[in-house]
Protein backbone atom coordinates (compact mmCIF):
# COMPACT_ATOMS: atom_id res chain seq x y z
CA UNK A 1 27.84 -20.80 -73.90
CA UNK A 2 29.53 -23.98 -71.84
CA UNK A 3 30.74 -24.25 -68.95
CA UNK A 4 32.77 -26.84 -67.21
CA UNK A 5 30.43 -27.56 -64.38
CA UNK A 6 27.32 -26.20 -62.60
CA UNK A 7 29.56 -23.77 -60.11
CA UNK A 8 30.60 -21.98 -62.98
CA UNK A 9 27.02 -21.86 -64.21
CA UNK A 10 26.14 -20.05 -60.97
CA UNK A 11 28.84 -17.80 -60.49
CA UNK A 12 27.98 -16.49 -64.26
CA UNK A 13 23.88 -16.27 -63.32
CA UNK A 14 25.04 -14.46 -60.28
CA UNK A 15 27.06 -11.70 -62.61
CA UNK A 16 24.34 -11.45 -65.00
CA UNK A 17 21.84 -11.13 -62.25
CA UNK A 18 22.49 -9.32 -58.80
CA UNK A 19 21.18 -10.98 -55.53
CA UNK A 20 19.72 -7.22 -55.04
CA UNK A 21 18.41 -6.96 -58.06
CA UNK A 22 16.89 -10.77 -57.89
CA UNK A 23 13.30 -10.35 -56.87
CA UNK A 24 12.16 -13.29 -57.59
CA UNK A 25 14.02 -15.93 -55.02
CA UNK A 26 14.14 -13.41 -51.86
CA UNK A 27 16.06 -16.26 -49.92
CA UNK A 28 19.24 -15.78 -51.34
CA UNK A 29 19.88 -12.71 -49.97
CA UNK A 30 19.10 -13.69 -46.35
CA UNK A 31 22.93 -14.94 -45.56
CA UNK A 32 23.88 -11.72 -46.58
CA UNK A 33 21.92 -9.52 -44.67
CA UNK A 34 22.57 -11.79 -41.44
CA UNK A 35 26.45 -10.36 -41.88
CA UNK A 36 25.35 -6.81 -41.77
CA UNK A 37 24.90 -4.63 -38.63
CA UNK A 38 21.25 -4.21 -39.52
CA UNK A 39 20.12 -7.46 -38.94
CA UNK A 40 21.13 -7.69 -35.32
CA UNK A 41 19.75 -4.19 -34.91
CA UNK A 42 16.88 -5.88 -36.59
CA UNK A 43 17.05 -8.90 -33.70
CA UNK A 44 17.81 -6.48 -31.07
CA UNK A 45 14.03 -4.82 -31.69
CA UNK A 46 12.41 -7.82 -32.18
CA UNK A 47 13.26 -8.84 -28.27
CA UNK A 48 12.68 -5.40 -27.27
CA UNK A 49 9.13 -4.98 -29.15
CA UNK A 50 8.12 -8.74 -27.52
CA UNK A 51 8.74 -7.20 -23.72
CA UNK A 52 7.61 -4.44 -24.39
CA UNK A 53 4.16 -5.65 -25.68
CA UNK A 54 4.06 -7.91 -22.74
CA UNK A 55 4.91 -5.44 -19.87
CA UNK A 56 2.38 -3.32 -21.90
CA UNK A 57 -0.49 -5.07 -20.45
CA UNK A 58 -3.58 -3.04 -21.59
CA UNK A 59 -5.25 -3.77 -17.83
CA UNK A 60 -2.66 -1.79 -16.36
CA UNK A 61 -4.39 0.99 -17.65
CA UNK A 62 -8.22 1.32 -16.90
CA UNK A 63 -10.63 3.03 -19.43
CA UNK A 64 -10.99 6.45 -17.64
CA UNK A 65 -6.97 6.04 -17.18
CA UNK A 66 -5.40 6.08 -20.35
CA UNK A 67 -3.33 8.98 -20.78
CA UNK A 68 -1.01 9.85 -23.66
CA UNK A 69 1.69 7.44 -22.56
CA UNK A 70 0.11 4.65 -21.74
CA UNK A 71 -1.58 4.63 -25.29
CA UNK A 72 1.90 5.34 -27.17
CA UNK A 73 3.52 2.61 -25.30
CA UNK A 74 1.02 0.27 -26.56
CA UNK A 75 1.13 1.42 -30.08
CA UNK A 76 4.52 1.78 -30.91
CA UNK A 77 5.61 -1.54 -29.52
CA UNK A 78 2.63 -3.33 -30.98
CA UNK A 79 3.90 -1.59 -34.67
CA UNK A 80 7.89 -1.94 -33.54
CA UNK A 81 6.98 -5.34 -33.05
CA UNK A 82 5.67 -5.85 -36.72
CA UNK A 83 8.25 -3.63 -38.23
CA UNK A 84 11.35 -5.58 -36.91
CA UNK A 85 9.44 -9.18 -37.75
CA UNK A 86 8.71 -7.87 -41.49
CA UNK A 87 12.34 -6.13 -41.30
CA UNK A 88 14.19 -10.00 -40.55
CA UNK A 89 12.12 -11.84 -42.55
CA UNK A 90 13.08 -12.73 -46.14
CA UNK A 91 9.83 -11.91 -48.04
CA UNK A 92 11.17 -7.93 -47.77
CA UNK A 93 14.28 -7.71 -49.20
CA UNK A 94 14.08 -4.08 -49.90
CA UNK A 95 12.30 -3.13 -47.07
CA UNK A 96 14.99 -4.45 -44.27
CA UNK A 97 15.38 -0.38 -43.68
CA UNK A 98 12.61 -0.51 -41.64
CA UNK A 99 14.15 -2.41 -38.86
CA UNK A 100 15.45 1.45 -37.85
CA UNK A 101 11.79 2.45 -38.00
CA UNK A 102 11.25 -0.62 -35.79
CA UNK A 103 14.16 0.17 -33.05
CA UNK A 104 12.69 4.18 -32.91
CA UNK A 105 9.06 2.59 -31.93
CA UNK A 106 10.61 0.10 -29.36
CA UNK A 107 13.20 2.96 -27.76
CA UNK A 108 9.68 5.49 -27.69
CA UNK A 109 7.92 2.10 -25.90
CA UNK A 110 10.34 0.76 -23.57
CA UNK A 111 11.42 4.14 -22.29
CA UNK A 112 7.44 5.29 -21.65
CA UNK A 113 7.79 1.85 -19.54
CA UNK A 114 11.14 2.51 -17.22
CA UNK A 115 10.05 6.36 -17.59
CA UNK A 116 8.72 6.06 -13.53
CA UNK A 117 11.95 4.46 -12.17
CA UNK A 118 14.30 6.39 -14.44
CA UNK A 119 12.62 10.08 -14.04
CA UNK A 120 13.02 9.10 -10.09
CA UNK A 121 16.75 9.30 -10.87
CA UNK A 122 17.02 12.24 -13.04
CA UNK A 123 16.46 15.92 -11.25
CA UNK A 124 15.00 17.99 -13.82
CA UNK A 125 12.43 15.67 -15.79
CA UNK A 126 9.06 16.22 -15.81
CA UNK A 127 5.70 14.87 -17.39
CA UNK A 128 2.55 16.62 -18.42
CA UNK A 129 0.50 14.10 -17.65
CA UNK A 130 1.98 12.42 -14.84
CA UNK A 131 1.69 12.83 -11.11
CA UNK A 132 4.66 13.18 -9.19
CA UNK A 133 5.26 12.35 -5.28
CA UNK A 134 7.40 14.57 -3.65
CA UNK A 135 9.33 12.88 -0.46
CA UNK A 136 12.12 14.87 1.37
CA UNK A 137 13.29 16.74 -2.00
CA UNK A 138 13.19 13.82 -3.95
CA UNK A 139 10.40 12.97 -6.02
CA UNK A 140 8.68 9.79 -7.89
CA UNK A 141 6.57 9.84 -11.43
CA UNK A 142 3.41 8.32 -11.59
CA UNK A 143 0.62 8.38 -13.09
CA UNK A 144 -2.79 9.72 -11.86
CA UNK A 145 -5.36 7.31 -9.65
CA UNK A 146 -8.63 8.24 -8.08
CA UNK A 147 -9.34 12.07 -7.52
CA UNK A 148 -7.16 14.47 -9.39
CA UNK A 149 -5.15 16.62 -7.14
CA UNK A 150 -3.01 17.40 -4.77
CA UNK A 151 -2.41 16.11 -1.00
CA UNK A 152 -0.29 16.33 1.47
CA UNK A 153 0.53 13.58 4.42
CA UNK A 154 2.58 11.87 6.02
CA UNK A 155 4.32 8.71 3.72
CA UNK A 156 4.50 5.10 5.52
CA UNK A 157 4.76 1.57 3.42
CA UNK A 158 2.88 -1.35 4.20
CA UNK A 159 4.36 -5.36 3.42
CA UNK A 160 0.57 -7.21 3.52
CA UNK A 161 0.14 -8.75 0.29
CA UNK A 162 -3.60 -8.85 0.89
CA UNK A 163 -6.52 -6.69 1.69
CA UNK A 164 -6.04 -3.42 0.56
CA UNK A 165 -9.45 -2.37 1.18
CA UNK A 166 -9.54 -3.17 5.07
CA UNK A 167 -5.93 -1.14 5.15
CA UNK A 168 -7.29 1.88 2.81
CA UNK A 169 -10.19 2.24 5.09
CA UNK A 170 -8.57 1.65 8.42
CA UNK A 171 -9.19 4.97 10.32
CA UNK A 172 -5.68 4.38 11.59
CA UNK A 173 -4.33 5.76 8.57
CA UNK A 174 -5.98 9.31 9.11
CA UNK A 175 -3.76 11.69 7.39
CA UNK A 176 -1.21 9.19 5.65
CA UNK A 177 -0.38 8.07 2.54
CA UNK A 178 -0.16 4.86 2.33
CA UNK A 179 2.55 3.00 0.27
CA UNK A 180 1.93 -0.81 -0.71
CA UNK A 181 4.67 -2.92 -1.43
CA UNK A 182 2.78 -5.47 -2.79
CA UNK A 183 3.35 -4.35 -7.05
CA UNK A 184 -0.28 -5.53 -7.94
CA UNK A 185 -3.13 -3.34 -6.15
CA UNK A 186 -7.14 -3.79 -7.09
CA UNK A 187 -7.36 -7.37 -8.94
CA UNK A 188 -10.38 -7.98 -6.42
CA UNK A 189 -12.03 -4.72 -6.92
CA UNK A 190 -14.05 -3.35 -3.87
CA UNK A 191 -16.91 -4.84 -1.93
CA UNK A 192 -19.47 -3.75 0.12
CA UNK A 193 -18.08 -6.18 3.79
CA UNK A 194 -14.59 -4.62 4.24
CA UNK A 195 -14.15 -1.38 5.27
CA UNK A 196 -13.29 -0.83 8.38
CA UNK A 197 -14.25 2.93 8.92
CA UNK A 198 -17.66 5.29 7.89
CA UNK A 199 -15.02 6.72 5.09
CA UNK A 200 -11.52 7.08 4.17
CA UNK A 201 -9.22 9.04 6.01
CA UNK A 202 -6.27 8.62 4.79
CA UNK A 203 -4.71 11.58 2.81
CA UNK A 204 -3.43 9.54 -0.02
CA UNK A 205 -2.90 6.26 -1.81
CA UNK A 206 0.34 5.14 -3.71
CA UNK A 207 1.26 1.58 -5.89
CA UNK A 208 3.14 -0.04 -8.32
CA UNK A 209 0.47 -1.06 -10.63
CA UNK A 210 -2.81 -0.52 -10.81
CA UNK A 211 -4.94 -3.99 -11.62
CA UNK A 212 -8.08 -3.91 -13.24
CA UNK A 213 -10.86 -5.81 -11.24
CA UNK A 214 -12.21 -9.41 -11.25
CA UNK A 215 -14.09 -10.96 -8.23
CA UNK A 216 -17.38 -11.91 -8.14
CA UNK A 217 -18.06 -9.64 -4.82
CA UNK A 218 -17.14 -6.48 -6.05
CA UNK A 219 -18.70 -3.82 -7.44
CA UNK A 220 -16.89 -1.00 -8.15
CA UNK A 221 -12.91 -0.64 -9.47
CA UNK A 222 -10.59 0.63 -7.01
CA UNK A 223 -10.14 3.99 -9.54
CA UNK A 224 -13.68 4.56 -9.17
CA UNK A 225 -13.90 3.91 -5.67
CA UNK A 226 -11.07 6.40 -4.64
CA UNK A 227 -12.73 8.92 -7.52
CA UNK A 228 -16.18 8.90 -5.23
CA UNK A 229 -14.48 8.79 -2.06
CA UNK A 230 -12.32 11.69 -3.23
CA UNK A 231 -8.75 9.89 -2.63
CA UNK A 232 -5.89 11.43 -4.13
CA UNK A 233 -3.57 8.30 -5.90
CA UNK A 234 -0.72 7.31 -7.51
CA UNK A 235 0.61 4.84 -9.85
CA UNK A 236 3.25 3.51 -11.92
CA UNK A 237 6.16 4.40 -8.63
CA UNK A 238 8.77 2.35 -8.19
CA UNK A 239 7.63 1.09 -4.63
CA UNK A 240 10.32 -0.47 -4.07
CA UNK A 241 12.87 1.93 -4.08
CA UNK A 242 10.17 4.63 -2.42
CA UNK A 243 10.01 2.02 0.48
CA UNK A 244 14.04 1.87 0.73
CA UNK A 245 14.05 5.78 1.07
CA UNK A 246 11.61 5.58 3.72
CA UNK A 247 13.26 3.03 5.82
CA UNK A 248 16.48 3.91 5.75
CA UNK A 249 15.71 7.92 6.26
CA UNK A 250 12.48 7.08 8.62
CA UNK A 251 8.89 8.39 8.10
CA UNK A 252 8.55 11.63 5.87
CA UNK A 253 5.87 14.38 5.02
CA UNK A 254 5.29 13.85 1.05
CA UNK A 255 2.94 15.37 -1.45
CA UNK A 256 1.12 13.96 -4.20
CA UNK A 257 0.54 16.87 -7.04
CA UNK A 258 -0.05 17.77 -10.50
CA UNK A 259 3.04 18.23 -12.82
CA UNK A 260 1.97 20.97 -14.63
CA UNK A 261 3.24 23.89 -12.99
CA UNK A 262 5.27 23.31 -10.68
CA UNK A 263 7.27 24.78 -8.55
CA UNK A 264 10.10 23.56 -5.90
CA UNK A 265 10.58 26.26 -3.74
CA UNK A 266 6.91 26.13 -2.61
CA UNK A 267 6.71 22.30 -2.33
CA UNK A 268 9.24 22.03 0.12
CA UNK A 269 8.68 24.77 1.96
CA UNK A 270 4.79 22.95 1.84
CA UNK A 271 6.55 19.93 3.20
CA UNK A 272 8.38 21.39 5.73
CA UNK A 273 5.77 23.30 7.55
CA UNK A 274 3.13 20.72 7.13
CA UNK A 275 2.26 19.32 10.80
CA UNK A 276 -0.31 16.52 11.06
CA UNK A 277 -3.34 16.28 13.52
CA UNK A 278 -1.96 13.99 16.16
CA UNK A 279 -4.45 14.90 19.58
CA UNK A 280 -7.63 14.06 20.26
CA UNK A 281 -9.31 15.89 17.88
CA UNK A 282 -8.89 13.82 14.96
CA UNK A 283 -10.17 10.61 17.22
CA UNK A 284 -13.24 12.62 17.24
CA UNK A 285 -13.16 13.01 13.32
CA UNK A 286 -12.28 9.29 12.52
CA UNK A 287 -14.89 7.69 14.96
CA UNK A 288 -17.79 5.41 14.27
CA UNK A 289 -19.60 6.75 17.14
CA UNK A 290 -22.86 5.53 17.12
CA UNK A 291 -23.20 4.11 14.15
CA UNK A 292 -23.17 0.28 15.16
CA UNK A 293 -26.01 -1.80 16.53
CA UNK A 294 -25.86 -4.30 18.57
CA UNK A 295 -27.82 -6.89 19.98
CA UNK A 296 -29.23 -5.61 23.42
CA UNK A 297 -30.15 -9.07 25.05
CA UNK A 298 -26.50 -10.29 24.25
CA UNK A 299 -25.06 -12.06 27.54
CA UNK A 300 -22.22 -9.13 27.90
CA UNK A 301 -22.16 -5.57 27.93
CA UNK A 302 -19.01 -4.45 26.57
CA UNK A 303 -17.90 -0.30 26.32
CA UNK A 304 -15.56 0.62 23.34
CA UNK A 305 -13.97 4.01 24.28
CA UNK A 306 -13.64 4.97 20.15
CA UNK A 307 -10.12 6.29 18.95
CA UNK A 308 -10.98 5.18 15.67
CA UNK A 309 -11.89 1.64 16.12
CA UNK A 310 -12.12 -0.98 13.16
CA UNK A 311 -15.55 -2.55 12.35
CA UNK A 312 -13.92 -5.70 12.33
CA UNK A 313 -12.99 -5.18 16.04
CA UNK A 314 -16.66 -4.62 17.04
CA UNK A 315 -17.62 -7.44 14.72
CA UNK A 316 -15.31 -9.99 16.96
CA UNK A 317 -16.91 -9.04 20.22
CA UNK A 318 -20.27 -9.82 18.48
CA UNK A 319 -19.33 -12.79 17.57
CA UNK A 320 -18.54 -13.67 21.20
CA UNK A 321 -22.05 -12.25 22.49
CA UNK A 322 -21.72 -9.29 23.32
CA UNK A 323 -23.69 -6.07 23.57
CA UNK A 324 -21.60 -3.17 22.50
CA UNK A 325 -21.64 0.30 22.79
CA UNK A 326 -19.40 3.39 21.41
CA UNK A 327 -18.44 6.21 23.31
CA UNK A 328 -15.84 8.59 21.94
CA UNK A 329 -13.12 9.83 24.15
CA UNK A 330 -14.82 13.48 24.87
CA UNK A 331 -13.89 15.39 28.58
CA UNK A 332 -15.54 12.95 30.56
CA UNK A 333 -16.11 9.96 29.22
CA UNK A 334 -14.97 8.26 31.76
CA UNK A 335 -18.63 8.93 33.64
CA UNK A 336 -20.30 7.60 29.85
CA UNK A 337 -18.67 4.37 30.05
CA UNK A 338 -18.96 3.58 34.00
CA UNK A 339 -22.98 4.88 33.63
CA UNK A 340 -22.88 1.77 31.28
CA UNK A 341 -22.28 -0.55 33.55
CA UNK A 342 -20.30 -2.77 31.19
CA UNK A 343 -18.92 -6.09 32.07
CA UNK A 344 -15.45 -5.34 29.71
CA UNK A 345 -14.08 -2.19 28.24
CA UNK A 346 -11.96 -2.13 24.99
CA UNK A 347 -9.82 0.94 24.11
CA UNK A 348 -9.25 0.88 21.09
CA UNK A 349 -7.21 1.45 18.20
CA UNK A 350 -6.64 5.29 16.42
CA UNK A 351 -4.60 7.40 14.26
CA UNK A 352 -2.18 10.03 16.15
CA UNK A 353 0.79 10.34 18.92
CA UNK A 354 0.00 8.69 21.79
CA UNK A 355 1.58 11.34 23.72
CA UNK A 356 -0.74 14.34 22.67
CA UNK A 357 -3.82 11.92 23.05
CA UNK A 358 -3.01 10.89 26.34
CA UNK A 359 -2.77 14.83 27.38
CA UNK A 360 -6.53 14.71 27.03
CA UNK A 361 -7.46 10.86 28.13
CA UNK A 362 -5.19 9.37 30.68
CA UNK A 363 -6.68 11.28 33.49
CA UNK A 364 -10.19 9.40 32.48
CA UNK A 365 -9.10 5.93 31.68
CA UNK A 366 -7.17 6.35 35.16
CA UNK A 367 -10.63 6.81 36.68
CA UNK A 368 -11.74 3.67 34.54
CA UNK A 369 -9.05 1.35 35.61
CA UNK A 370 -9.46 1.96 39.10
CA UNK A 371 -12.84 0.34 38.59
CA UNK A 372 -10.86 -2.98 38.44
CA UNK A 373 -13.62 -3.90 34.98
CA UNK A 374 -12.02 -5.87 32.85
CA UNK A 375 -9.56 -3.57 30.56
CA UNK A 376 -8.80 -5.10 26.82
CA UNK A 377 -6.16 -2.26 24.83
CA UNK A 378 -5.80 -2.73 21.16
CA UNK A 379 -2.62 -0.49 19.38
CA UNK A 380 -3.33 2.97 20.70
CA UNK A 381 -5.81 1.72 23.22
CA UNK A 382 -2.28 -0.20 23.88
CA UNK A 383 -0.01 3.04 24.28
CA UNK A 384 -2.73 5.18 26.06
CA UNK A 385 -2.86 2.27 28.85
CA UNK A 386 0.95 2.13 29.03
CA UNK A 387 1.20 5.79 29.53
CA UNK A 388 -1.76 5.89 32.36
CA UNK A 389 0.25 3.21 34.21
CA UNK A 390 3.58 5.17 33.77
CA UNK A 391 5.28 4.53 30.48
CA UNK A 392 6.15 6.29 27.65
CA UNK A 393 5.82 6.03 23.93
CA UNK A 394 8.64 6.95 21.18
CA UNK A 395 8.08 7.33 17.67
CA UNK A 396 9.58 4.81 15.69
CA UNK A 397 11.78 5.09 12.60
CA UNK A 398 9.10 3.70 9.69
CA UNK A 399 6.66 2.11 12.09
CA UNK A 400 5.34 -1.52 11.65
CA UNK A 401 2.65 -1.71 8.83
CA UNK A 402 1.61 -5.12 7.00
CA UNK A 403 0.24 -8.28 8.16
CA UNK A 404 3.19 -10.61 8.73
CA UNK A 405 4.59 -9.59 11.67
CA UNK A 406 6.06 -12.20 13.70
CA UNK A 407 4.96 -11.81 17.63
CA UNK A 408 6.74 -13.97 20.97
CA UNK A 409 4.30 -14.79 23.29
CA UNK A 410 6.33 -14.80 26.63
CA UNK A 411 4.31 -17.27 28.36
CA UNK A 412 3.03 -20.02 25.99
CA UNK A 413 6.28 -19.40 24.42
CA UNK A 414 4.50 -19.45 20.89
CA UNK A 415 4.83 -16.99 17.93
CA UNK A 416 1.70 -15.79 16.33
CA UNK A 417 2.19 -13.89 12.64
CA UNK A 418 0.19 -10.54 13.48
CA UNK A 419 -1.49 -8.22 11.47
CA UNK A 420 -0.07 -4.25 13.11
CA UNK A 421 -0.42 -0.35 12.17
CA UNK A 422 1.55 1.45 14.17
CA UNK A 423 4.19 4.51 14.42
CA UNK A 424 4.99 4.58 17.86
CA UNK A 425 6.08 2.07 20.77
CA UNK A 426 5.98 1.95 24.36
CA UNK A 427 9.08 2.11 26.27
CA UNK A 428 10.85 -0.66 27.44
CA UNK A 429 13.33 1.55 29.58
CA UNK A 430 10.93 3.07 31.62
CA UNK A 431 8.36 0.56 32.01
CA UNK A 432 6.33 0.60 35.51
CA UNK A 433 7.02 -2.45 37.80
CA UNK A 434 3.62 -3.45 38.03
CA UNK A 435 3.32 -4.33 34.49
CA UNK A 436 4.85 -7.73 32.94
CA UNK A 437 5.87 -7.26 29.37
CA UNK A 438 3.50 -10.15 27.91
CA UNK A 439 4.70 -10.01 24.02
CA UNK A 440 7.71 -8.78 22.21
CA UNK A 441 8.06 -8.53 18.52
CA UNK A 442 10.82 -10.83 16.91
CA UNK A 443 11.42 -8.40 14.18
CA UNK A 444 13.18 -5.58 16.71
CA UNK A 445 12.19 -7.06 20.11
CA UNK A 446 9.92 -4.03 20.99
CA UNK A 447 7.63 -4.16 23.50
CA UNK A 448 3.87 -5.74 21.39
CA UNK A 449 1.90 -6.84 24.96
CA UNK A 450 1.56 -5.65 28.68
CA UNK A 451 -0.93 -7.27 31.57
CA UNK A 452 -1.18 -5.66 34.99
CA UNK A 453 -0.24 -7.98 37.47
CA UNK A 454 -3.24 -9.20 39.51
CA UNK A 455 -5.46 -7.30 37.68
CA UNK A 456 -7.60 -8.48 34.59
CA UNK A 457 -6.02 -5.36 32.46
CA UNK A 458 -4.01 -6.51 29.53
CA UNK A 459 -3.22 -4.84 26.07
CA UNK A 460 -1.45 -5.58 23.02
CA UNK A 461 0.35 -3.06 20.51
CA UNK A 462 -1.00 -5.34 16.75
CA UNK A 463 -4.24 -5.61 15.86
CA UNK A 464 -6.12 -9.33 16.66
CA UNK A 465 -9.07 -8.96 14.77
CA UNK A 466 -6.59 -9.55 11.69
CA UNK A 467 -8.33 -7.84 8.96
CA UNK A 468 -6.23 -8.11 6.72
CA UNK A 469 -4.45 -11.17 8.13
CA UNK A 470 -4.24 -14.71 9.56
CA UNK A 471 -6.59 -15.42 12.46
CA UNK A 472 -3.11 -16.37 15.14
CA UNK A 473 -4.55 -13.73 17.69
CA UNK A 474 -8.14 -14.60 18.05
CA UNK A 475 -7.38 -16.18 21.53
CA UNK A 476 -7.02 -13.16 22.61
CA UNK A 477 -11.13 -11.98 22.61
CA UNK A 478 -12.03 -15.52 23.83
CA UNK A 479 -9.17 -14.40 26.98
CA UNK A 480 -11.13 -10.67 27.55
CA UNK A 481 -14.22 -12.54 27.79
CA UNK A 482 -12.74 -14.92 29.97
CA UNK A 483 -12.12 -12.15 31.98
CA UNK A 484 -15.28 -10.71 32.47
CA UNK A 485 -16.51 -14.24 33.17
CA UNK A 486 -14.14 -14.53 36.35
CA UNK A 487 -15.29 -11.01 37.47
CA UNK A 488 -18.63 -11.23 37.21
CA UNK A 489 -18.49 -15.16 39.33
């Protein structure tokens, strides 16, 4: 047989033998597979599997912590992923069907991935093996961290980016759960210098994504750690939009539980008649008492009246040479810290209203200011002298939690970034006239610093010791001990 020229050659090979029935040159095909809808299904899954592999970041799930989902995710988009290469490459011809096989692994994937923000959306859904938080009748999928369980608190967020052991530990949060902001929690693990209380009070512990650890200080994962310390957590939440809820409908009771079993009715009526420990009986609970030493022969004798103070506190004033002792805020105590015979007194920081406290305290730190001892108030040590001098304390919307707080200094006219923990603020409309408002925040302009006038009394609502934080506020131990040094000349 002739032909005229080599097209007609081809278009006669091409008769004879079928580009689907041509094994043997695979590449000739490829143009026409790129026009059908399969290949940019094909394409489509191929993207899909490559995020999906990424976002499915085997750290994100420790070894005691992976849970159906967390494996399947991993699985299918690791095989979607080599299903929709083999489906758009040309070596398969025959076996381009697969790129459906590929798009079913990715959809299984990707969907185990958004499951926590999308389920958040959707009333109805739940998961076996997640762990949902229940906030105001809406609720948040998660997956399980630390103790297995359920809790019940009341939610607040926190914006520091660092030091999530000093905040977990902080006996400030006694009876919270704590939300971080920050999306990556436990990449330094947990060491043995940074908590700031005997044990963890808070109720519970909630975060975006839970980091595996790598530091050479630490010792134990953050999973493990909250497992031993029996702390109920959460992960996998969308923080974000948790942390929206909460600011824009104020501080909430919410409940960390199991989702097997569940049952509505009960958790909000749970909710609902849930009320917190806010006197002075969980000061009592929270407090280091005794458990500090101190150097004896230091050159000042300070008094901590204990509301829950931070180690990191006491460390400061050792730093600076002093001799300290703890004495909680029992009926009396006021005759403990006098029979001292300090040269300063620090009241200091603690979980609970103000307002109920004071019902039990202000009568003794009245006695203790009339002393005319030096008087240093740290957060509720900070509300508890406001209301003894004739001010009152509101509760605020979602409090101020995180360490970059923004602070005026009224005098020096400088702004420090502070490190604060707190739910309630004094007063500013009815604020005794002899107190000068010292510091005001520059994130609402509440009231963050008082100082008696002609008196060496002076308090501030954020926390100075700065752990977690920058170190802006340390002046203001070297001023307390400046203090004492002009009383006792």
């Amino acid at each position: 047989m002739r032909f005229k020229n080599g097209l007609e050659m081809k278009k006669s090979i091409q008769q004879i033998y079928p580009l689907h029935q041509n094994p043997s040159n695979p590449y000739e095909s490829t143009n026409e597979f790129k026009k059908s809808i399969k290949y940019y299904l094909a394409v489509i899954a191929l993207g899909l599997n490559l995020s999906a592999v990424n976002s499915c970041n085997i750290r994100k799930y420790e070894k005691e912590n992976l849970e159906f989902f967390g494996v399947e995710a991993v699985i299918g988009a690791s095989i979607g992923l080599g299903l929709s290469l083999a489906a758009l490459s040309p070596l398969f011809p025959k076996r381009r069907n697969i790129s459906m096989v590929g798009i079913l692994l990715t959809t299984a994937a990707v969907v185990d991935l958004l499951y926590p923000t999308v389920s958040s959306l959707l009333p109805g859904v739940y998961s076996v093996h997640g762990q949902p938080l229940w906030c105001d009748g809406k609720y948040f999928l998660g997956k399980s961290v630390g103790k297995k369980g359920k809790c019940i608190g009341e939610l607040c967020f926190t914006t520091g980016m660092t030091g999530y052991q000093h905040t977990i530990t902080d006996p400030s949060f006694a009876g919270q759960i704590i939300t971080f902001t920050f999306p990556h929690i436990g990449n330094v693990g947990i060491n043995s210098k940074d908590n700031e209380g005997k044990k963890i009070f808070a109720s519970g512990v909630i975060m975006r994504e839970l980091s595996s650890a790598s530091h050479p200080s630490s010792y134990i994962g953050i999973n493990d750690w909250l497992k031993e310390n029996d702390v109920i957590g959460i992960s996998g939440v969308d923080t974000r939009a948790l942390t929206r809820h909460l600011r824009d409908h104020g501080s909430q009771n919410g409940m960390i539980c199991p989702s097997d079993n569940i049952n509505l009715d009960c958790i909000l009526q749970e909710l609902s008649e849930y009320i917190s420990e806010n006197g002075v009986e969980t000061t009592n609970k929270v407090s280091l008492s005794n458990a500090f030493q101190s150097n004896s022969d230091a050159k000042y004798r300070v008094a901590i009246v204990d509301f829950g103070v931070k180690t990191s506190i006491v460390l400061r004033l050792i730093e600076l040479d002093c001799a300290i002792k703890l004495i909680k805020p029992t009926k009396g105590f006021s005759q403990e810290v006098l029979g001292f015979k300090p040269d300063g007194i620090v009241f200091s920081n603690g979980p609970g209203d103000p307002k109920e406290i004071g019902k039990g305290v202000t009568s003794e730190i009245d006695i203790i200011l009339r002393s005319r001892i030096p008087v240093f108030g740290i957060c509720m040590g900070h509300q508890l002298l406001a209301i003894t001098l004739g001010a009152k304390t509101v509760k605020m919307s979602s409090g101020h939690r995180g360490s970059n707080h923004p602070v005026y200094e009224i005098s020096s006219e400088k702004v420090e970034i502070t490190s604060q923990n707190h739910g309630f603020v004094v007063d500013s409309k009815s604020f005794p006239s002899n107190v000068n408002v010292t510091h005001i925040s520059l994130f609402d302009g509440s009231i963050e610093g008082i100082a008696v006038k002609d008196h060496p009394i002076f308090s501030v609502q954020y926390h100075p010791e700065e752990a977690p934080g920058t170190h802006d506020s340390h002046y203001l131990f070297k001023r307390f001990i400046d203090n004492i040094k002009l009383h006792k000349a």
